[in-house]
C-alpha atoms as a PDB file:
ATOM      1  CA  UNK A   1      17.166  18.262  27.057  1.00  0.00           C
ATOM      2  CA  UNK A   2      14.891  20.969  25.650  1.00  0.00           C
ATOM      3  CA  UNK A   3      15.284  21.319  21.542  1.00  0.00           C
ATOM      4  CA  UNK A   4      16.250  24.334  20.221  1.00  0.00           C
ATOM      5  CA  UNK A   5      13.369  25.260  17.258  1.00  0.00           C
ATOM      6  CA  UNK A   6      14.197  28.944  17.098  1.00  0.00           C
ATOM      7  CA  UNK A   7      15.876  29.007  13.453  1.00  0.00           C
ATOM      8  CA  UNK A   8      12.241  26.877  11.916  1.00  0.00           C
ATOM      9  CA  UNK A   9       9.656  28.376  10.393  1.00  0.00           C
ATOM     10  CA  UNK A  10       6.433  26.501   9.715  1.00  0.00           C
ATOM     11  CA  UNK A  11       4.262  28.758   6.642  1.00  0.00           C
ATOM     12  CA  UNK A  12       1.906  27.937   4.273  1.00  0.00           C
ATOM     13  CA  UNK A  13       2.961  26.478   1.178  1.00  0.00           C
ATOM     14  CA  UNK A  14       3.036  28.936  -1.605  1.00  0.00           C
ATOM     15  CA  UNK A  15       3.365  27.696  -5.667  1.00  0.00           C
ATOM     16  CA  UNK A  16       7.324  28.627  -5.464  1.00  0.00           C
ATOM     17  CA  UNK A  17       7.812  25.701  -2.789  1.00  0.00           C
ATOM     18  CA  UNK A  18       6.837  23.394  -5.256  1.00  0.00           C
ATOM     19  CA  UNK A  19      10.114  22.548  -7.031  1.00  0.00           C
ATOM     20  CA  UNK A  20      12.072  22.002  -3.693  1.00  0.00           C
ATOM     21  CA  UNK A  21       9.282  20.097  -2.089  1.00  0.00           C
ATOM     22  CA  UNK A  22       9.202  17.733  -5.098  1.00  0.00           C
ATOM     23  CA  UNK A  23      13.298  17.716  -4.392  1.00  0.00           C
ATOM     24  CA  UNK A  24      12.321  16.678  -1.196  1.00  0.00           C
ATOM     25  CA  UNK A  25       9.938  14.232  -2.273  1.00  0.00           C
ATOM     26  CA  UNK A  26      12.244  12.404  -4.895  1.00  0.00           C
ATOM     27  CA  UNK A  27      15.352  12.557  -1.919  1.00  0.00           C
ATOM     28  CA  UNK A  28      13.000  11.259   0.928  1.00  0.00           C
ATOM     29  CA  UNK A  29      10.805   8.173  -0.429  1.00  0.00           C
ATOM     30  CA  UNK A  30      11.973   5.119  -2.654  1.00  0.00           C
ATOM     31  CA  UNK A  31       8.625   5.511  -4.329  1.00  0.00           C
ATOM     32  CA  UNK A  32       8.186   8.941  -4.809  1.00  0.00           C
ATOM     33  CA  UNK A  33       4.897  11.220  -5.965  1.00  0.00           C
ATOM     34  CA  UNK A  34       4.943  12.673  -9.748  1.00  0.00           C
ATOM     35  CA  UNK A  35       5.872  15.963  -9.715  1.00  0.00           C
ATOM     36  CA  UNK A  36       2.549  16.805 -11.052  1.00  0.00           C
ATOM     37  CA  UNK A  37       0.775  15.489  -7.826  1.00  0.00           C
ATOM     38  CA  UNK A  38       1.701  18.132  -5.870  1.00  0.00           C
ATOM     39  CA  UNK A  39      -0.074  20.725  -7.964  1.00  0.00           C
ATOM     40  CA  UNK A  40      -3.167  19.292  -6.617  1.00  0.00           C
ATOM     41  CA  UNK A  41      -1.905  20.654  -2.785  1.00  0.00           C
ATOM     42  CA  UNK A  42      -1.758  23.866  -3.397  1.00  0.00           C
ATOM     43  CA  UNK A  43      -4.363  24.196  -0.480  1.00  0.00           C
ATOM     44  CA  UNK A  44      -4.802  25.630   2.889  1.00  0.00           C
ATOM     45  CA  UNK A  45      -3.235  22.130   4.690  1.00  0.00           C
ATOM     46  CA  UNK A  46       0.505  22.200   2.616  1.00  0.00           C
ATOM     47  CA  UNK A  47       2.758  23.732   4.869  1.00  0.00           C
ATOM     48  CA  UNK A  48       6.620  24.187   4.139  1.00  0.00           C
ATOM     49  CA  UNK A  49       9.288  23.938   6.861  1.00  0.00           C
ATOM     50  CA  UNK A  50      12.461  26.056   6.714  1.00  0.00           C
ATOM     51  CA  UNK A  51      15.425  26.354   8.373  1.00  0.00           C
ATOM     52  CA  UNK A  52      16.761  29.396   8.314  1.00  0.00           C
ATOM     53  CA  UNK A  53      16.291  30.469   4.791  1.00  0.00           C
ATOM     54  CA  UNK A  54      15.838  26.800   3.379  1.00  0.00           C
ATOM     55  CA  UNK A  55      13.180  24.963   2.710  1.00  0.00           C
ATOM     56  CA  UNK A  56      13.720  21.504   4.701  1.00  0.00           C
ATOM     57  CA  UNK A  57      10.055  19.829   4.713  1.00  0.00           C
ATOM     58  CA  UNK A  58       6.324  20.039   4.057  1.00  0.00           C
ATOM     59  CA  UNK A  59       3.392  18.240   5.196  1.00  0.00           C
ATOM     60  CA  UNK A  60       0.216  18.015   3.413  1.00  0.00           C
ATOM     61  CA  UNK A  61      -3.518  17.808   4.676  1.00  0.00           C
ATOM     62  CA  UNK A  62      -6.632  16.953   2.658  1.00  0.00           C
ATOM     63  CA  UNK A  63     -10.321  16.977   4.950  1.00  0.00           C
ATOM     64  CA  UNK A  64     -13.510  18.351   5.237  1.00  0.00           C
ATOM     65  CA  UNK A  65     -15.170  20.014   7.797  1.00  0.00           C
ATOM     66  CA  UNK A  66     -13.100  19.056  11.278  1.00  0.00           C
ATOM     67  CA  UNK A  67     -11.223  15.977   9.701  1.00  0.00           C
ATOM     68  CA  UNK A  68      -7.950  16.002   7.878  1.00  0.00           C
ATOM     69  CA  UNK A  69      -6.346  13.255   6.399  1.00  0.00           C
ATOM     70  CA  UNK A  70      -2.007  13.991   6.450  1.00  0.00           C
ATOM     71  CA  UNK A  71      -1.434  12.985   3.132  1.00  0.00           C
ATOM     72  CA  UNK A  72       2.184  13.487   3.257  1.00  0.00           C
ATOM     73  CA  UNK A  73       5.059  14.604   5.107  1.00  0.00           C
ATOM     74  CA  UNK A  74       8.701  14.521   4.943  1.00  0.00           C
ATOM     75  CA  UNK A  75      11.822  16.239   6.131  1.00  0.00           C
ATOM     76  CA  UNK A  76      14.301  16.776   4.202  1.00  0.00           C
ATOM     77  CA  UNK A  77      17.131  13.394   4.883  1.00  0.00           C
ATOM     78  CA  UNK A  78      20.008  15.044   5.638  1.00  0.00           C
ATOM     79  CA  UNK A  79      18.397  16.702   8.300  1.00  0.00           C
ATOM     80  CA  UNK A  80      16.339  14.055   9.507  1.00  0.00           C
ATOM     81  CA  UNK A  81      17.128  12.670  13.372  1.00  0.00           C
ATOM     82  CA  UNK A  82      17.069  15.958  14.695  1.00  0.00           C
ATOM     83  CA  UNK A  83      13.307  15.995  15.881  1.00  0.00           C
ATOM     84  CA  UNK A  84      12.254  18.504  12.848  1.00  0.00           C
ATOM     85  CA  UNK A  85       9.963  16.322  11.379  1.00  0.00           C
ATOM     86  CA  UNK A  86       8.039  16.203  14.808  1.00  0.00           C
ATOM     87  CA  UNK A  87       8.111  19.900  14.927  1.00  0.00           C
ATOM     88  CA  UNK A  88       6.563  19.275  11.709  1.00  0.00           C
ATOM     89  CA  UNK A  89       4.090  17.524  12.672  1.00  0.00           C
ATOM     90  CA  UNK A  90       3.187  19.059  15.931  1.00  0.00           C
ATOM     91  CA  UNK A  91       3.309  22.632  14.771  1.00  0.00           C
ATOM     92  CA  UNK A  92       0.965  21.874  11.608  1.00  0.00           C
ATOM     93  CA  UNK A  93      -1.874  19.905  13.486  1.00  0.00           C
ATOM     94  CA  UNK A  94      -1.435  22.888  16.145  1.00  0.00           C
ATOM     95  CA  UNK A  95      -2.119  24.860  13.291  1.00  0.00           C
ATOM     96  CA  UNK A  96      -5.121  23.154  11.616  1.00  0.00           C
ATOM     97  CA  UNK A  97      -6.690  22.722  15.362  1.00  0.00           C
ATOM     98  CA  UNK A  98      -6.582  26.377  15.973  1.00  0.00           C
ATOM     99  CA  UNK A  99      -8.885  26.441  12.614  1.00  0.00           C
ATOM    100  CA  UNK A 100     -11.516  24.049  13.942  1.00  0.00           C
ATOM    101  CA  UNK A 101      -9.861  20.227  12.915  1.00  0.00           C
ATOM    102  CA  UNK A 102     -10.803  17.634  15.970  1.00  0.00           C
ATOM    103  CA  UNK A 103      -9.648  14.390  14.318  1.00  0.00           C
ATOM    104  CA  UNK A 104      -6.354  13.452  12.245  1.00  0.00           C
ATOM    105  CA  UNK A 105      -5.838  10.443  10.547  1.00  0.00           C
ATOM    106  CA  UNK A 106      -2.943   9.066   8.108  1.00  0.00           C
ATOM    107  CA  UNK A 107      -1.530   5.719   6.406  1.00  0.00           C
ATOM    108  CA  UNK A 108       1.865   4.544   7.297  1.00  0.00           C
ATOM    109  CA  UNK A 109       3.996   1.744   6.362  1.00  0.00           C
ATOM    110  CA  UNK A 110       3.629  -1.297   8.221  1.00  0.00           C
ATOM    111  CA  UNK A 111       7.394  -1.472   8.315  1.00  0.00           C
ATOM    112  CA  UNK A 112       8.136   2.433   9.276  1.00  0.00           C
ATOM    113  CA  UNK A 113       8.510   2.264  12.549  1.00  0.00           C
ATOM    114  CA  UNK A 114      10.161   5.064  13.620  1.00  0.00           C
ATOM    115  CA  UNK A 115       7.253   7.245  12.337  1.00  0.00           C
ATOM    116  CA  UNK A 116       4.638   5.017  13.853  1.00  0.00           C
ATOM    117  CA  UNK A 117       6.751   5.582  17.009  1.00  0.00           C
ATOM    118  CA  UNK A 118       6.443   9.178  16.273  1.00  0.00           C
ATOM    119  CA  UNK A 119       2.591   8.842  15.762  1.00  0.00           C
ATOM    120  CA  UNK A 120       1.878   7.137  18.669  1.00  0.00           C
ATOM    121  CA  UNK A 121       3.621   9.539  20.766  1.00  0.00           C
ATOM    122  CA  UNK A 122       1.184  11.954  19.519  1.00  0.00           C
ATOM    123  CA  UNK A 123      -1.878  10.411  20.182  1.00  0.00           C
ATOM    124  CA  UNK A 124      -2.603   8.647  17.149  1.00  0.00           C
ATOM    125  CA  UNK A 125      -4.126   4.842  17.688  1.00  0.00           C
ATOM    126  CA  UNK A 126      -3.934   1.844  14.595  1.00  0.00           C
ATOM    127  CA  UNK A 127      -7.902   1.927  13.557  1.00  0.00           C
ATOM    128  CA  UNK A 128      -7.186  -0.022  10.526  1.00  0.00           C
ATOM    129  CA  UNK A 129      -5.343  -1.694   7.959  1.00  0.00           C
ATOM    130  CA  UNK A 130      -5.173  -1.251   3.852  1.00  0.00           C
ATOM    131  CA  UNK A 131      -3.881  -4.490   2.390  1.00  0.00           C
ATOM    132  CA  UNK A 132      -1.254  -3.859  -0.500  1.00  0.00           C
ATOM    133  CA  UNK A 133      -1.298   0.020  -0.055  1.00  0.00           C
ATOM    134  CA  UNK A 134       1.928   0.983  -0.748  1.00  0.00           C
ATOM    135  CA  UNK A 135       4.194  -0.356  -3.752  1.00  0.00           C
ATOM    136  CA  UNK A 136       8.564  -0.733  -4.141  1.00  0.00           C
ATOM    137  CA  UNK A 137       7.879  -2.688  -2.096  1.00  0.00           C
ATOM    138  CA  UNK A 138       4.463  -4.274  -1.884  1.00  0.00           C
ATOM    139  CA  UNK A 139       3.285  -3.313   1.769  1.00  0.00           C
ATOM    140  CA  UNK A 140       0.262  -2.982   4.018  1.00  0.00           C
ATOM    141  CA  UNK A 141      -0.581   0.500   5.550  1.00  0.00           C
ATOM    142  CA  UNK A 142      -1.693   0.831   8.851  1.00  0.00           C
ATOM    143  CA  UNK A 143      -4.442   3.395   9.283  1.00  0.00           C
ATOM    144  CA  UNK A 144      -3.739   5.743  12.297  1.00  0.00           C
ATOM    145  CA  UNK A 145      -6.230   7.996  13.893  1.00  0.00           C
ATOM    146  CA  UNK A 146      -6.485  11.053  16.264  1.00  0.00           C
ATOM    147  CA  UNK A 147      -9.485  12.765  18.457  1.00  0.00           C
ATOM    148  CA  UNK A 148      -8.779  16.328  19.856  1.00  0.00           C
ATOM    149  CA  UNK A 149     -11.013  16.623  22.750  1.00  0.00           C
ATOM    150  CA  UNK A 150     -11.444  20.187  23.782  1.00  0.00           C
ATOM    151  CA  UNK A 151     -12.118  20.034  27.574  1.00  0.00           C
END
C-alpha cells in the first residue's frame, strides 16, 4: 500500500517554528531539551514538517563539510504511526544529500526500538555505543551511522 504524502511539506525551519517545535519537543520526549536549546538550530539542517497548515515535526542536523550528525527529530505524538516521521527522515537526508552530505550519523536509545527499526531500514549500521548517554532514565545510546555512495 503506497502512502499518501501529498498534504506534507518538509521547509526549512524559520525563528517562528520555534515555539511549536519546543511544543513538540516537551509533548514527544520524557526528557525534553530547554527551550533555549533550540535557539542554537536556527541553521541550514532544522527542517519543520507540516501537515497541511500545521506544524507536526522537525528534525535537526549539525556537521561539517559532508557529515551531519541528526541531532534531533520528532513528530508530533498524536500523529505518530502514520509513517510521517520516516517521511521526515527520508525527505531531510534527501535534502542535505542533494547539498553535498555522504555520511549521517545519530544516537538513539538503546531501548527505542521502533526508531532503530526505522534506522536500519534506512541504511544506518550500530558503529558504537555511549555508556550513560541519555538520562530519565539512565540509558546507553547506540551510535548509528550512514555512507551515501554515489555510483
Amino acid at each position: 500500500m503506497q502512502k499518501d504524502y501529498r498534504e506534507l511539506n518538509l521547509r526549512p525551519s524559520i525563528e517562528d517554528d520555534f515555539p511549536y517545535l519546543i511544543a513538540i519537543e516537551r509533548e514527544a520526549f520524557p526528557s525534553p531539551w530547554p527551550a533555549e536549546a533550540f535557539t542554537d538550530f536556527l541553521i541550514p539542517g532544522a527542517f519543520t514538517l507540516l501537515f497541511k497548515d500545521e506544524i507536526i515535526g522537525y528534525v535537526f542536523y549539525h556537521g561539517v563539510a559532508d557529515e551531519m550528525v541528526i541531532i534531533n527529530i520528532a513528530i508530533k505524538p498524536c500523529y505518530q504511526g502514520r509513517g510521517w516521521g520516516e517521511y521526515l527522515l527520508v525527505e531531510s537526508m534527501n535534502t542535505m544529500h542533494a547539498k553535498g552530505v555522504k555520511s549521517f550519523y545519530l544516537d538513539v536509545r538503546v531501548s527505542n526500538h521502533k526508531a532503530r527499526m526505522l534506522y536500519e531500514k534506512h541504511g544506518f549500521l550500530a558503529i558504537g555505543t555511549r555508556k550513560n548517554y541519555y538520562s530519565n532514565p539512565d540509558e546507553d545510546a547506540i551510535v548509528m551511522g550512514k555512507l551515501i555512495n554515489d555510483i
